[in-house]
C-alpha atoms as a PDB file:
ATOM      1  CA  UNK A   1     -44.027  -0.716-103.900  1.00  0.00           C
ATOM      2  CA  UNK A   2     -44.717  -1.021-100.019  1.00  0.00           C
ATOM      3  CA  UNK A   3     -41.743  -2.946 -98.263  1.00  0.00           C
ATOM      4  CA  UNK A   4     -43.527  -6.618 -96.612  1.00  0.00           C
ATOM      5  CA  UNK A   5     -44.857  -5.841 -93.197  1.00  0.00           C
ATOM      6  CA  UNK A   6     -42.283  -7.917 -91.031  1.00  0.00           C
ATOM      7  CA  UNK A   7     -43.109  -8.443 -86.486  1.00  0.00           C
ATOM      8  CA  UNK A   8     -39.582  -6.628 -85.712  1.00  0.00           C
ATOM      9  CA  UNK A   9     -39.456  -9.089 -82.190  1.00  0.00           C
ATOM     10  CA  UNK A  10     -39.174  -7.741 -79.071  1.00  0.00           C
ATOM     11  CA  UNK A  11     -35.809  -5.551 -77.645  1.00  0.00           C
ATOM     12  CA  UNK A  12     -33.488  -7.187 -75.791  1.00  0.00           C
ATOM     13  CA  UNK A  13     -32.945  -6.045 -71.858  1.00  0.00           C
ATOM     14  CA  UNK A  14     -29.946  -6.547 -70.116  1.00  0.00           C
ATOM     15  CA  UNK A  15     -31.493  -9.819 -68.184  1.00  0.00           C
ATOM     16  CA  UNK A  16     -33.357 -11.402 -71.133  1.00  0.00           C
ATOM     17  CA  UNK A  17     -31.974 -11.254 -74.714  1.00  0.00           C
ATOM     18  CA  UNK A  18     -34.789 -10.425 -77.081  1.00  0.00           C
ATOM     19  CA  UNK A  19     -36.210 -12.533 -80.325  1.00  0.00           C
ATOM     20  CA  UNK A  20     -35.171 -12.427 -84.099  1.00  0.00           C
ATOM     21  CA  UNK A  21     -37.278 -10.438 -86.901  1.00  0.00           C
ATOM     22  CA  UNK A  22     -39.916 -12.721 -88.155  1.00  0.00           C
ATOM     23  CA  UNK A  23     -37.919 -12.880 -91.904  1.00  0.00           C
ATOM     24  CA  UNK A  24     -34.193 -13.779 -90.055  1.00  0.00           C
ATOM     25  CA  UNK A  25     -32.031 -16.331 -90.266  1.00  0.00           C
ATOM     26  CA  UNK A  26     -31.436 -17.376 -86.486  1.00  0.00           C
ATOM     27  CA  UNK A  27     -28.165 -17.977 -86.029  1.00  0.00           C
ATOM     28  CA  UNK A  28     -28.170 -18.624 -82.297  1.00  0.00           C
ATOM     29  CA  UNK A  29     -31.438 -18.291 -80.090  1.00  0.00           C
ATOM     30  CA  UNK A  30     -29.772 -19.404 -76.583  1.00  0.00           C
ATOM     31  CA  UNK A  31     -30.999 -23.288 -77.290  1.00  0.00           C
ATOM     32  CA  UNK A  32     -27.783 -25.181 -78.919  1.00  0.00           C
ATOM     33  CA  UNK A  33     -24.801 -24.443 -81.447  1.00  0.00           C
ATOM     34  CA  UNK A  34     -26.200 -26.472 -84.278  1.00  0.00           C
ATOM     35  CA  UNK A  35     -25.592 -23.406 -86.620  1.00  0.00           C
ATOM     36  CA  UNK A  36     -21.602 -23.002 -85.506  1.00  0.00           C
ATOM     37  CA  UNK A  37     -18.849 -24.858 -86.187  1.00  0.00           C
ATOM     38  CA  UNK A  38     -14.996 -24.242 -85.081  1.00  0.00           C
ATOM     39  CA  UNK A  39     -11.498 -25.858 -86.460  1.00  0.00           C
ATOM     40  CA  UNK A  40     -10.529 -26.951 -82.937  1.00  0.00           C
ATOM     41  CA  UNK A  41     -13.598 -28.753 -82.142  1.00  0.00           C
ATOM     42  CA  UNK A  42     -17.057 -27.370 -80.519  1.00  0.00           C
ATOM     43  CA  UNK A  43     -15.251 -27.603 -77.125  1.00  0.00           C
ATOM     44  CA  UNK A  44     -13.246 -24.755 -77.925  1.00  0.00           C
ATOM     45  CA  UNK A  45     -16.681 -23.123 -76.794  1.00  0.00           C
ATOM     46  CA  UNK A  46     -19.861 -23.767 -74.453  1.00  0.00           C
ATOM     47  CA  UNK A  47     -22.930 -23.347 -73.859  1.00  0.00           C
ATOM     48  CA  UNK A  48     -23.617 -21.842 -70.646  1.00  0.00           C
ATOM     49  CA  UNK A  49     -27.447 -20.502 -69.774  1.00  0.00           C
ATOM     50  CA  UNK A  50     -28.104 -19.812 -73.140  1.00  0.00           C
ATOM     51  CA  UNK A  51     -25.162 -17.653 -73.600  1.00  0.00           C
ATOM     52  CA  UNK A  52     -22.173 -19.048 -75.786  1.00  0.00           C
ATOM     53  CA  UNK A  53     -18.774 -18.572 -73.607  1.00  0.00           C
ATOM     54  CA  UNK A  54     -15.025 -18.278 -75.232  1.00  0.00           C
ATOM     55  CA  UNK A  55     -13.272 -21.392 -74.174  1.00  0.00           C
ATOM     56  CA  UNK A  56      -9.476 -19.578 -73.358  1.00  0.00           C
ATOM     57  CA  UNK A  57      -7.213 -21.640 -76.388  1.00  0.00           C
ATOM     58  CA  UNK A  58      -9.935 -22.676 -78.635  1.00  0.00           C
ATOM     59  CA  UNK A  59     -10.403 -21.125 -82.015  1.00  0.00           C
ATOM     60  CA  UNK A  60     -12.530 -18.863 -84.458  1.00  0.00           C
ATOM     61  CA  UNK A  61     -16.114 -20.010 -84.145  1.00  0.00           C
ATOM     62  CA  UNK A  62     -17.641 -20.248 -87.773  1.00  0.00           C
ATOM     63  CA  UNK A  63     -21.358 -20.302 -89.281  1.00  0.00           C
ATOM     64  CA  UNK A  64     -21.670 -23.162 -91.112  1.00  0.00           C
ATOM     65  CA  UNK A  65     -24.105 -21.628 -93.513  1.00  0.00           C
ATOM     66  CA  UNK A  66     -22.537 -18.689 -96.259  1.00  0.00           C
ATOM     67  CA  UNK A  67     -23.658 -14.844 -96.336  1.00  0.00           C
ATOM     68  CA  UNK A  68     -22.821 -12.481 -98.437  1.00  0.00           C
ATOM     69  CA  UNK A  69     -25.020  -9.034 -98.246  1.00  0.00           C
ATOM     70  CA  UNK A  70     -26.648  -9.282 -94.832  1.00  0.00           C
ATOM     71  CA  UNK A  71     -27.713  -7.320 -91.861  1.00  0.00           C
ATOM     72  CA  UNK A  72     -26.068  -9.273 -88.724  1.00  0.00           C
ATOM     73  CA  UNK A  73     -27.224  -8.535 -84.939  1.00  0.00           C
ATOM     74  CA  UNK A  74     -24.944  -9.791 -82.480  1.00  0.00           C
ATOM     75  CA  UNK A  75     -24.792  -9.222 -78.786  1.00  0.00           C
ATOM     76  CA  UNK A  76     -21.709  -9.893 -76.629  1.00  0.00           C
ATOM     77  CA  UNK A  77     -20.138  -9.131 -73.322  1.00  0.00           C
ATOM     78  CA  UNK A  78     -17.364  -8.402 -71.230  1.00  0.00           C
ATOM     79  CA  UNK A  79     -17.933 -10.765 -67.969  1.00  0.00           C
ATOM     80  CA  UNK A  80     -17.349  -8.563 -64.897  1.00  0.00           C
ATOM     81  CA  UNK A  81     -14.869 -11.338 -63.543  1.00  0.00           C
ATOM     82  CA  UNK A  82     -12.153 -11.292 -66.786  1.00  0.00           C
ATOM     83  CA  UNK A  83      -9.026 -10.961 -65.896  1.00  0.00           C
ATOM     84  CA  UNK A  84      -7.328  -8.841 -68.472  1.00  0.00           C
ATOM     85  CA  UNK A  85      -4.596 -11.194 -70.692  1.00  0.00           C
ATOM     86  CA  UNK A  86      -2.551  -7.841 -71.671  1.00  0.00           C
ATOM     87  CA  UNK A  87      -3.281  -5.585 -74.723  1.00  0.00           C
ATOM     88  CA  UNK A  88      -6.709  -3.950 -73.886  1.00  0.00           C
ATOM     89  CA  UNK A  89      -7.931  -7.656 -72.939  1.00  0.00           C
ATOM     90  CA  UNK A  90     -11.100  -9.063 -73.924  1.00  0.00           C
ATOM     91  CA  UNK A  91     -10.317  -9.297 -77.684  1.00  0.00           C
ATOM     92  CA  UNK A  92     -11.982 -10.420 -80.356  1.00  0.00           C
ATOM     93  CA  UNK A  93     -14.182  -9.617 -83.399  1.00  0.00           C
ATOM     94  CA  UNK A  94     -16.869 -10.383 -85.798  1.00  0.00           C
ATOM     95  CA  UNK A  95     -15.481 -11.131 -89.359  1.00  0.00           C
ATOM     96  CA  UNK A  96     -18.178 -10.879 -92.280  1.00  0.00           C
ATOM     97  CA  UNK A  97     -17.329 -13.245 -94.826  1.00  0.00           C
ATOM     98  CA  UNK A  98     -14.467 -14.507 -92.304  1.00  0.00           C
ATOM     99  CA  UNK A  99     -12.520 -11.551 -93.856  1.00  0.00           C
ATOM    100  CA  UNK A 100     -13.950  -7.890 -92.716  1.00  0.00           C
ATOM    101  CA  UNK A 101     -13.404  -7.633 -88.756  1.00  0.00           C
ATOM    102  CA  UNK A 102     -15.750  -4.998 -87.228  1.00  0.00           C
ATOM    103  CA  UNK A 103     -13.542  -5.081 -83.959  1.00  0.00           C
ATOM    104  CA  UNK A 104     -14.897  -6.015 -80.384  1.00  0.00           C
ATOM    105  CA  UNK A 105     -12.308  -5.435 -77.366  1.00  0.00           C
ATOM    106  CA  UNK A 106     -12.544  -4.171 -73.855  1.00  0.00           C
ATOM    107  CA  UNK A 107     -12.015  -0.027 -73.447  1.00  0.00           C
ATOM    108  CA  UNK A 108     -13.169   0.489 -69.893  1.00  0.00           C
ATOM    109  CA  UNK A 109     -10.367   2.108 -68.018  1.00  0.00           C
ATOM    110  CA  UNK A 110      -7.681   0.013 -70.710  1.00  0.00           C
ATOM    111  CA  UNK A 111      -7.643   2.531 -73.672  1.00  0.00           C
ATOM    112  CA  UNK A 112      -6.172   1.451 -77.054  1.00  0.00           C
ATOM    113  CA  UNK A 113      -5.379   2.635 -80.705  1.00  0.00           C
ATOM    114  CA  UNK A 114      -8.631   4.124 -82.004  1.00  0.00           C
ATOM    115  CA  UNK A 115      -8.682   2.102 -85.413  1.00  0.00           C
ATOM    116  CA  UNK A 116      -8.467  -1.343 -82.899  1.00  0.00           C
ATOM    117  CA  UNK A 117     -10.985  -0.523 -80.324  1.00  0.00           C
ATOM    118  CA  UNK A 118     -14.846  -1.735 -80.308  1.00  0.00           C
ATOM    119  CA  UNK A 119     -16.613  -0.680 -83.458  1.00  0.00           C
ATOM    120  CA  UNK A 120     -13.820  -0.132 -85.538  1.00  0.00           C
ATOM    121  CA  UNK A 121     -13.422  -1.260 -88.739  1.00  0.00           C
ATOM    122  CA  UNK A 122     -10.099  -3.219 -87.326  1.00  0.00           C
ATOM    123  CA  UNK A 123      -6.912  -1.139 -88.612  1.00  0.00           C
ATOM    124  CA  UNK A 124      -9.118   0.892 -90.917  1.00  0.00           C
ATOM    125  CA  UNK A 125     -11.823   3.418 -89.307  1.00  0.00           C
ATOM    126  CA  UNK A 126     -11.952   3.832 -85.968  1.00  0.00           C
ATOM    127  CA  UNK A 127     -15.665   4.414 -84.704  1.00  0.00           C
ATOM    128  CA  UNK A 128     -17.128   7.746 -84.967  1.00  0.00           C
ATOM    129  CA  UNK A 129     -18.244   6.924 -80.937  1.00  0.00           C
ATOM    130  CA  UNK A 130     -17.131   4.682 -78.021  1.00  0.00           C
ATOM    131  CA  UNK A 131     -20.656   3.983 -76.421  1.00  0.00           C
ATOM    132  CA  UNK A 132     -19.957   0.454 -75.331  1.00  0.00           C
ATOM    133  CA  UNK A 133     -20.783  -0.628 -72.256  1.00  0.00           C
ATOM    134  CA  UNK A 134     -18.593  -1.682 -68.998  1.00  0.00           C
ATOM    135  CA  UNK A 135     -17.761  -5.831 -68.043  1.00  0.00           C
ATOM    136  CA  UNK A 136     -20.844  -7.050 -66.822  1.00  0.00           C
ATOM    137  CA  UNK A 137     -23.516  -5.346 -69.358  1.00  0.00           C
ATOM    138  CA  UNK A 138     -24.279  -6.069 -72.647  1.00  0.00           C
ATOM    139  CA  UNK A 139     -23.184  -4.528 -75.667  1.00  0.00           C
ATOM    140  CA  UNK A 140     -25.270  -4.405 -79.179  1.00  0.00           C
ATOM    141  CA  UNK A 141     -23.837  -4.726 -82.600  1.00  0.00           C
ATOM    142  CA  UNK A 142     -26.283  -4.361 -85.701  1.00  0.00           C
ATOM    143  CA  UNK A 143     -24.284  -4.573 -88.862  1.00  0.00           C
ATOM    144  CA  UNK A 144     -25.473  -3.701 -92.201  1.00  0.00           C
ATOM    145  CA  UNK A 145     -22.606  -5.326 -94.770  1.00  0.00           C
ATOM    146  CA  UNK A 146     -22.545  -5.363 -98.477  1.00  0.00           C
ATOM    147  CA  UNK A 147     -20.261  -7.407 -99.458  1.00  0.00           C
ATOM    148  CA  UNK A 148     -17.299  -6.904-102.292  1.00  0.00           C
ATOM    149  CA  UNK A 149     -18.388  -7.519-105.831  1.00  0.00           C
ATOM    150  CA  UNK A 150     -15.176  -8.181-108.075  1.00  0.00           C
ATOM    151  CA  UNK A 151     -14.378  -7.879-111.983  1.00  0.00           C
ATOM    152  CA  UNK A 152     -13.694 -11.058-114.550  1.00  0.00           C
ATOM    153  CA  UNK A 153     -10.029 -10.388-113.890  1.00  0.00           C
ATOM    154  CA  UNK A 154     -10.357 -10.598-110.306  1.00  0.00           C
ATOM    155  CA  UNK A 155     -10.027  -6.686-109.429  1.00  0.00           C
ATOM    156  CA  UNK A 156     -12.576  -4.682-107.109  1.00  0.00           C
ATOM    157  CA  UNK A 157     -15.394  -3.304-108.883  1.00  0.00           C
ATOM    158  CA  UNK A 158     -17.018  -2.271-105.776  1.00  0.00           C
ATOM    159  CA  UNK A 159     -15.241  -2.540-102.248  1.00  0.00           C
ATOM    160  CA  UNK A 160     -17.140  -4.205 -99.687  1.00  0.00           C
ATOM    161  CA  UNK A 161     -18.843  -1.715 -97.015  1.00  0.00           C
ATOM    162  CA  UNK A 162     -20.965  -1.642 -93.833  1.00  0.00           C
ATOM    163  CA  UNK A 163     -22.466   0.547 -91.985  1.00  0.00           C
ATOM    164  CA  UNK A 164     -22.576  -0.556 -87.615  1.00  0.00           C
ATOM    165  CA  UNK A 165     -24.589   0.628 -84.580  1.00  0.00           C
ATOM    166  CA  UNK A 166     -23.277   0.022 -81.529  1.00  0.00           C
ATOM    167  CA  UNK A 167     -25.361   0.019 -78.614  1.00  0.00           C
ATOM    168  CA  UNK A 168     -27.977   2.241 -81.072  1.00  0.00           C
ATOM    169  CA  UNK A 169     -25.444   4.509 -81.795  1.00  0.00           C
ATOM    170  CA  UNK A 170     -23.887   5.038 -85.539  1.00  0.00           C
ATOM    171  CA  UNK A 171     -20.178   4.276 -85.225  1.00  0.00           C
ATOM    172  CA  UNK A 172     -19.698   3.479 -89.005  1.00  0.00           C
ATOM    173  CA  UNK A 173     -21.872   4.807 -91.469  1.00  0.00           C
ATOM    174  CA  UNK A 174     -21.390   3.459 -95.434  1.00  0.00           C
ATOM    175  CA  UNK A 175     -17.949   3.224 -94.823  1.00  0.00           C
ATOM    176  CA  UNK A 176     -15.694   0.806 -97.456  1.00  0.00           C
ATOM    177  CA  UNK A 177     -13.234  -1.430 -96.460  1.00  0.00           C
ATOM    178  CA  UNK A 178      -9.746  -1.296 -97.696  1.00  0.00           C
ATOM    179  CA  UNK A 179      -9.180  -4.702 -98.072  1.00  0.00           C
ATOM    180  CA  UNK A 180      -9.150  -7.758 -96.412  1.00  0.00           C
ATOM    181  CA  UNK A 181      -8.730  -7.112 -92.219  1.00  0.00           C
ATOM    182  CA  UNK A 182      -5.090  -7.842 -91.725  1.00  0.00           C
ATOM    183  CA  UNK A 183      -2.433  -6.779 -88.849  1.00  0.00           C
ATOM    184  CA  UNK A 184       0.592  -4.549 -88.930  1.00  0.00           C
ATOM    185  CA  UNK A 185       0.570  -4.962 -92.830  1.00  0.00           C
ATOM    186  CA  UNK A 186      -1.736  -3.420 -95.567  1.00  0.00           C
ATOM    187  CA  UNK A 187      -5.350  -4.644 -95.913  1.00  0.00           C
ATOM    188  CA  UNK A 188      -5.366  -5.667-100.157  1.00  0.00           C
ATOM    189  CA  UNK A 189      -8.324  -7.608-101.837  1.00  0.00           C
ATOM    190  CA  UNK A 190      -8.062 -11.300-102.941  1.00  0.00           C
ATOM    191  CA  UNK A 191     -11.149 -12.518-105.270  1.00  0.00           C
ATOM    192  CA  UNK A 192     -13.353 -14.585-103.387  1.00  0.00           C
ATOM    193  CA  UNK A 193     -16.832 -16.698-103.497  1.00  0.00           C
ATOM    194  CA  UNK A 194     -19.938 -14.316-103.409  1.00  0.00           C
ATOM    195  CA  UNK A 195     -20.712 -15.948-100.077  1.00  0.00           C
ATOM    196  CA  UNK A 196     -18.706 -17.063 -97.618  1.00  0.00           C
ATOM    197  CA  UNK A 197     -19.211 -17.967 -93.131  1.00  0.00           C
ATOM    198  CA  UNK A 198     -19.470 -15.672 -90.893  1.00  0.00           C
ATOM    199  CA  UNK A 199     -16.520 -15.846 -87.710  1.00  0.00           C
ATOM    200  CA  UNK A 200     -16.246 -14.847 -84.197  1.00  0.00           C
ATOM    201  CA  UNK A 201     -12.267 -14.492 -83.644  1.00  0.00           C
ATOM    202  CA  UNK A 202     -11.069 -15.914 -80.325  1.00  0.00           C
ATOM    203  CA  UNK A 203      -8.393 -14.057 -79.111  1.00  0.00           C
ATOM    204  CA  UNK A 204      -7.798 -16.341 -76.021  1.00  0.00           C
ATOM    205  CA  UNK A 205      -9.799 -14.112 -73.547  1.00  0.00           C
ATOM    206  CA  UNK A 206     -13.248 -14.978 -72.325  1.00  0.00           C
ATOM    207  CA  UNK A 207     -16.458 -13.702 -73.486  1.00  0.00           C
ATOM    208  CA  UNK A 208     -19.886 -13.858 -73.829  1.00  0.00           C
ATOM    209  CA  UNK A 209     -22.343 -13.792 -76.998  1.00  0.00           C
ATOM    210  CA  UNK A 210     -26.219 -14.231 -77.182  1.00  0.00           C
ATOM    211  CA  UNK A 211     -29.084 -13.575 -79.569  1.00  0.00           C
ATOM    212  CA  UNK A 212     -27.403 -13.555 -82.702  1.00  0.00           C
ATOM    213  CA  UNK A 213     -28.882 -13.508 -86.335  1.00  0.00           C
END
């Protein structure tokens, strides 16, 4: 059968983020944070002229609704007046079912490990390109997840995989995920819910995210 005829919305520009499909789930359209929640409190982060800003010390900001298969846009950026807090500076991350990180992090003139920069499957794949963007601009993620689909007994029948775009460009395509993101240890599987929030990690730097569904 013929796929539903869907308006796509209009591209984003650097000055005016675009709109949503006509079928999404708007997640955040520049107006209010209705659709967020965090641990610490919704003053870990602001709104500021329709853009939600990183508050330095606050924590993960969480969708209060549950996904599991989904294809996620998200736009973020780099403002051209962070100072760098050591590492590569600017991290942070977008964590399908608050578990999978597809990495975000500054690379302009700070270079770091290739399975931790932007558009890597954090500590997993590193991106097949580095086309993001310097401070200042902003960068493009469209994700296309299918989530982990486990056994009776709780083992992996299928692992959970995406495939990303970054700025347009293919950085992952159809790869799996090893596991649950983790750092400096193995990534392993833990059965979970069929859907679960979607998380922006805060890392303690500053950034920027808009247009997001």
């Amino acid at each position: 059968p013929q796929p539903p005829v869907v308006d796509p919305g209009t591209p984003s520009t650097q000055v005016k983020a675009g709109t949503a499909p006509a079928d999404a789930i708007v997640l955040f359209d520049g107006s209010d944070l209705s659709k967020w929640r965090t641990g610490d409190g919704d003053a870990a982060w602001r709104l500021v002229d329709g853009v939600i800003e990183s508050v330095p010390g606050g924590g993960y900001l969480t969708t209060r609704e549950s996904f599991g298969d989904c294809q996620l846009h998200l736009e973020w950026m780099v403002p051209e007046d962070l100072e760098p807090r050591g590492g590569a500076g600017a991290n942070s991350g977008v964590y399908l079912m608050g578990q999978y990180e597809v990495q975000i992090l500054r690379r302009e003139d700070r270079p770091t490990y290739p399975d931790g920069m932007a558009g890597s499957i954090y500590a997993q794949h590193p991106p097949l390109a580095a086309p993001d963007l310097p401070k200042g601009a902003w960068n493009t993620f469209d994700i296309l997840f299918t989530a982990p689909r486990f056994d009776e007994d709780g083992s992996v029948k299928t692992p959970a995989s995406c495939t990303v775009l970054f700025n347009g460009i293919v950085v992952q395509n159809d790869v799996d995920f090893f596991g649950r993101t983790a750092h400096m240890r193995p990534a392993a599987y833990a059965r979970h819910p069929d859907r679960l929030p979607i998380s922006i990690q805060h890392h303690g730097d500053t950034l920027r995210f808009r247009n997001i569904w």
